[in-house]
Protein backbone atom coordinates (compact mmCIF):
# COMPACT_ATOMS: atom_id res chain seq x y z
CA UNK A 1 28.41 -5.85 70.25
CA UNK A 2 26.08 -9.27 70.33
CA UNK A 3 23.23 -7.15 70.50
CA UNK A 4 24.09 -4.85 67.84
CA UNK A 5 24.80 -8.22 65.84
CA UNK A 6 21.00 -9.67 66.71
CA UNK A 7 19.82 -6.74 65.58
CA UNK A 8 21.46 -6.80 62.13
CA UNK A 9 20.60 -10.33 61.95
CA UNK A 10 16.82 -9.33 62.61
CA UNK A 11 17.00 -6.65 60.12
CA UNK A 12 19.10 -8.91 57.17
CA UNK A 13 16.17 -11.74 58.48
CA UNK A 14 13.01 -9.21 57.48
CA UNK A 15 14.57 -7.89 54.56
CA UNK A 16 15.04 -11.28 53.36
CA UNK A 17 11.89 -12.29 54.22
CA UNK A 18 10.51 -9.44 52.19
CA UNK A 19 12.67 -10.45 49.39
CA UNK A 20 11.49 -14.05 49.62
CA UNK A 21 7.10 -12.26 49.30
CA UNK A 22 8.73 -10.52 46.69
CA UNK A 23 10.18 -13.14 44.78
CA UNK A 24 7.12 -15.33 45.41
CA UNK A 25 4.53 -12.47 44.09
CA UNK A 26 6.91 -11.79 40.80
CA UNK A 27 6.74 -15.35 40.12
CA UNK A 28 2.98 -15.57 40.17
CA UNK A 29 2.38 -12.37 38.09
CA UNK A 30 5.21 -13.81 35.27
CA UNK A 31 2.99 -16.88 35.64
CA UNK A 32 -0.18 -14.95 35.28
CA UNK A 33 1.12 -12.67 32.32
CA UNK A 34 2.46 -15.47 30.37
CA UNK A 35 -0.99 -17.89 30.92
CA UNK A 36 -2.63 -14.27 29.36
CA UNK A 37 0.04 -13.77 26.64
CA UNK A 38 -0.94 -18.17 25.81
CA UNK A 39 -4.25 -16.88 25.73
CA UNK A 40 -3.75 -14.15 23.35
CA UNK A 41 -1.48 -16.34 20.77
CA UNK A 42 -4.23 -19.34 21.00
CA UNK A 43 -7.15 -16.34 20.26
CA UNK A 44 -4.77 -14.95 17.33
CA UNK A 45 -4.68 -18.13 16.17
CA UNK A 46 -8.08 -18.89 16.21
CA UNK A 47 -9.44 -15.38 14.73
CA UNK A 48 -6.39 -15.41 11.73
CA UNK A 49 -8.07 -19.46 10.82
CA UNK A 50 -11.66 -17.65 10.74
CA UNK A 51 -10.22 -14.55 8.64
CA UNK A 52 -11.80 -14.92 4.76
CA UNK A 53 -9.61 -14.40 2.28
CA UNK A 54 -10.75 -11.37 0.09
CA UNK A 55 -11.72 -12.66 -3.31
CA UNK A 56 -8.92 -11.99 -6.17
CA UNK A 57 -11.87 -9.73 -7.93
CA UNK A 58 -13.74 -8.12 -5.02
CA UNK A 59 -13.78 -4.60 -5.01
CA UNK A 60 -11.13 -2.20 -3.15
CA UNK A 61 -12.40 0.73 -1.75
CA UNK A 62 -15.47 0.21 -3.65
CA UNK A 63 -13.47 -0.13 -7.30
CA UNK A 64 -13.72 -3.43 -8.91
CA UNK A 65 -10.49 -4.56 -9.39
CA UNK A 66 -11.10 -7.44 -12.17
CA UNK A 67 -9.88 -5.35 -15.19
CA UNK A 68 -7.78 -7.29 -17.29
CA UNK A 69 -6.22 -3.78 -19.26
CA UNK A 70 -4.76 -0.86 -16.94
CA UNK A 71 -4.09 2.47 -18.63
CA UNK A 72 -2.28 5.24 -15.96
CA UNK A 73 -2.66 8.89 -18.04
CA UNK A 74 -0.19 10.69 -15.27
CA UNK A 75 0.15 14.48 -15.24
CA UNK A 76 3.37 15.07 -15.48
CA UNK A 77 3.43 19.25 -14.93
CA UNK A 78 5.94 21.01 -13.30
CA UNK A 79 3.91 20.98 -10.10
CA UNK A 80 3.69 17.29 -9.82
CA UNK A 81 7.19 16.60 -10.53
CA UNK A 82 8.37 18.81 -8.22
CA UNK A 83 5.90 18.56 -5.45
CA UNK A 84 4.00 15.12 -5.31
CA UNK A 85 6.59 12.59 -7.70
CA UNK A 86 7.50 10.40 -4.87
CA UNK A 87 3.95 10.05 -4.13
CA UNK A 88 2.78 9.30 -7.91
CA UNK A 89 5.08 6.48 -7.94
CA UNK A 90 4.29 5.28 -5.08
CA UNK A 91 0.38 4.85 -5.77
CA UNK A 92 1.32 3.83 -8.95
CA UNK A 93 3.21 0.42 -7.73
CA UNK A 94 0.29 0.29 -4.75
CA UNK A 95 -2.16 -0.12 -7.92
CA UNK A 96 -0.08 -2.36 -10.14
CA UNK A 97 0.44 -4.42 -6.81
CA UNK A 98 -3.20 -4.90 -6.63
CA UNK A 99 -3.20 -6.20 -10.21
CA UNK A 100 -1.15 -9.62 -10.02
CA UNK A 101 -1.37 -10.06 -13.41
CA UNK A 102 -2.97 -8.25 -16.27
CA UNK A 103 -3.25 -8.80 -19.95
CA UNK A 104 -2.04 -5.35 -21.00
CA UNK A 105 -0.15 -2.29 -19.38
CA UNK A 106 -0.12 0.83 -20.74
CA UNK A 107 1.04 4.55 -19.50
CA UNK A 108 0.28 8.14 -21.28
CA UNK A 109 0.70 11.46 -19.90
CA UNK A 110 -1.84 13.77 -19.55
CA UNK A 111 -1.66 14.84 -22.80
CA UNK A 112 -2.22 11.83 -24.13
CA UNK A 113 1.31 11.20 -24.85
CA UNK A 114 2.78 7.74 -24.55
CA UNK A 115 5.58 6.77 -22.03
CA UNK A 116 7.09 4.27 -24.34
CA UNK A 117 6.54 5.92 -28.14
CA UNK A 118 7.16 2.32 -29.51
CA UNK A 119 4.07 1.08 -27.58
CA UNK A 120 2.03 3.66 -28.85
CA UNK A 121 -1.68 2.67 -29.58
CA UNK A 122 -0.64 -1.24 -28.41
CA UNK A 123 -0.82 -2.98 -25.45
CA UNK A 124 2.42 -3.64 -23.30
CA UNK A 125 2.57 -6.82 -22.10
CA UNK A 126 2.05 -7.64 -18.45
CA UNK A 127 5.40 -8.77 -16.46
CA UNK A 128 7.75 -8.39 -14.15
CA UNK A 129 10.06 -6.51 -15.83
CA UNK A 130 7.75 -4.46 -17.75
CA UNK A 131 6.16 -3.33 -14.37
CA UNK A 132 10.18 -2.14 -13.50
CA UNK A 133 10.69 -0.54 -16.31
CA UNK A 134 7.37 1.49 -16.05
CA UNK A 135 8.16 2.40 -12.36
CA UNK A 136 12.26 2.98 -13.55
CA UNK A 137 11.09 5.60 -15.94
CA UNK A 138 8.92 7.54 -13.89
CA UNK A 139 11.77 9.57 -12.45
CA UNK A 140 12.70 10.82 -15.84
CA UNK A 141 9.47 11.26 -17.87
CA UNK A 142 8.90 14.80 -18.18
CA UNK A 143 6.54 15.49 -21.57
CA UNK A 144 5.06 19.03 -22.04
CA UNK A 145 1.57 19.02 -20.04
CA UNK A 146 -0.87 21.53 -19.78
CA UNK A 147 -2.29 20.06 -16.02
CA UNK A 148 -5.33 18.12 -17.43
CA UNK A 149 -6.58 15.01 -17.70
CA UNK A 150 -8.83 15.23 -20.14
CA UNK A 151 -7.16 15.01 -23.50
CA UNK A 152 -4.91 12.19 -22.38
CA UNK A 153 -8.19 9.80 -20.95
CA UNK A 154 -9.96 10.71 -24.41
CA UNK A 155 -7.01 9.37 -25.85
CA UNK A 156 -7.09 6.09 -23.65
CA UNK A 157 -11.03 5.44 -24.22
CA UNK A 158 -10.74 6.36 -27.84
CA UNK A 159 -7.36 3.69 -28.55
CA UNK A 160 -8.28 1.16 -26.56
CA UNK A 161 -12.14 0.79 -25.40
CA UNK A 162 -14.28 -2.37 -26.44
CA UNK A 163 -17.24 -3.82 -25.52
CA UNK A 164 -15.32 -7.42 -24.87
CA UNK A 165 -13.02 -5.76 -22.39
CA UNK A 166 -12.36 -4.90 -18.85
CA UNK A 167 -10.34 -1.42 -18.60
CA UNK A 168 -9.45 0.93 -15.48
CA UNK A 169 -7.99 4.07 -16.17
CA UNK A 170 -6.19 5.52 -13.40
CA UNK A 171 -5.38 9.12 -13.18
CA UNK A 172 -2.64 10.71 -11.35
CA UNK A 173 -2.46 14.43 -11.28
CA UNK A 174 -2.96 17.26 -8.99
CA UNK A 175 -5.36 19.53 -10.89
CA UNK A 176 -8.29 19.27 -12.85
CA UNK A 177 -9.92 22.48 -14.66
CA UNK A 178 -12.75 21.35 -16.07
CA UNK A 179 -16.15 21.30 -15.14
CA UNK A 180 -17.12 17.56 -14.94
CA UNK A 181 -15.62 14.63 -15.15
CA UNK A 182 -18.85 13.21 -16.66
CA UNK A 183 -18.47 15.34 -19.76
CA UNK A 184 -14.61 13.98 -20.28
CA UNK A 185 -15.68 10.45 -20.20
């Protein structure tokens, strides 16, 4: 019996004392990982104060971006608006999000046709609730379209072009039949 007892009381003593190593080395790696995780906040820190700022009118993805006039011309064909709509109006708030503020807005379809017919050959004007009700009406704008850009951004460059101003056209579509963009433009 006693020495059955001293010989649990050995075993509890080295499993405890294996406990106790254990206990000691998960206390120094918690210390270790959370002098490493200090580390890695104070670098964040220091590398987000050193991060520029990208200039309001530097270019994205190589496209200036300091037009004050946007003009979508969307295709709106059976095979984008039954294929690729979710995606159209999804680049379409990316690009007005990229565009804080603008002096004009407006939308046409490929065709040339106008989203709003009481905005037709004007200028919308630039707000928040213009921008909703452009991206609101996307999901039921459906004019005739014949799949091609080209007759609604002759219609955008012949409307509204000047010399004094700063236009991007953006086209959304999924097809484009003719030869070269050069000749449309």
């Amino acid at each position: 019996g006693v020495a059955r007892l001293r010989g649990d009381l050995s075993e509890f003593r080295g499993e405890f004392a294996a406990s106790q190593e254990l206990s000691e080395v998960q206390d120094i790696l918690e210390g270790r990982m959370l002098a490493a995780q200090q580390d890695l906040s104070e670098e964040m820190r220091r590398l987000l104060a050193r991060q520029q700022r990208r200039p309001p009118d530097a270019p994205v993805g190589g496209i200036p971006i300091d037009s004050e006039y946007v003009i979508f011309v969307i295709d709106t064909s059976g095979s984008m608006s039954s294929y690729t709509w979710s995606l159209v109006v999804q680049k379409m708030s990316q690009t007005l999000d990229i565009y804080p503020h603008v002096k004009g807005i407006q939308v046409m379809n490929d065709m040339g046709q106008y989203m709003f017919p009481d905005t037709r050959r004007a200028w919308m004007k630039d707000s928040p609730s213009t921008r909703k009700r452009i991206i609101g009406a996307l999901d039921a704008w459906a004019p005739f379209s014949n799949s091609s850009p080209v007759e609604g951004i002759n219609a955008a460059i012949q409307t509204f072009y000047r010399p004094d101003r700063k236009i991007s056209i953006y086209t959304l579509g999924d097809d484009f039949s003719g030869r070269s963009i050069r000749a449309v433009v």
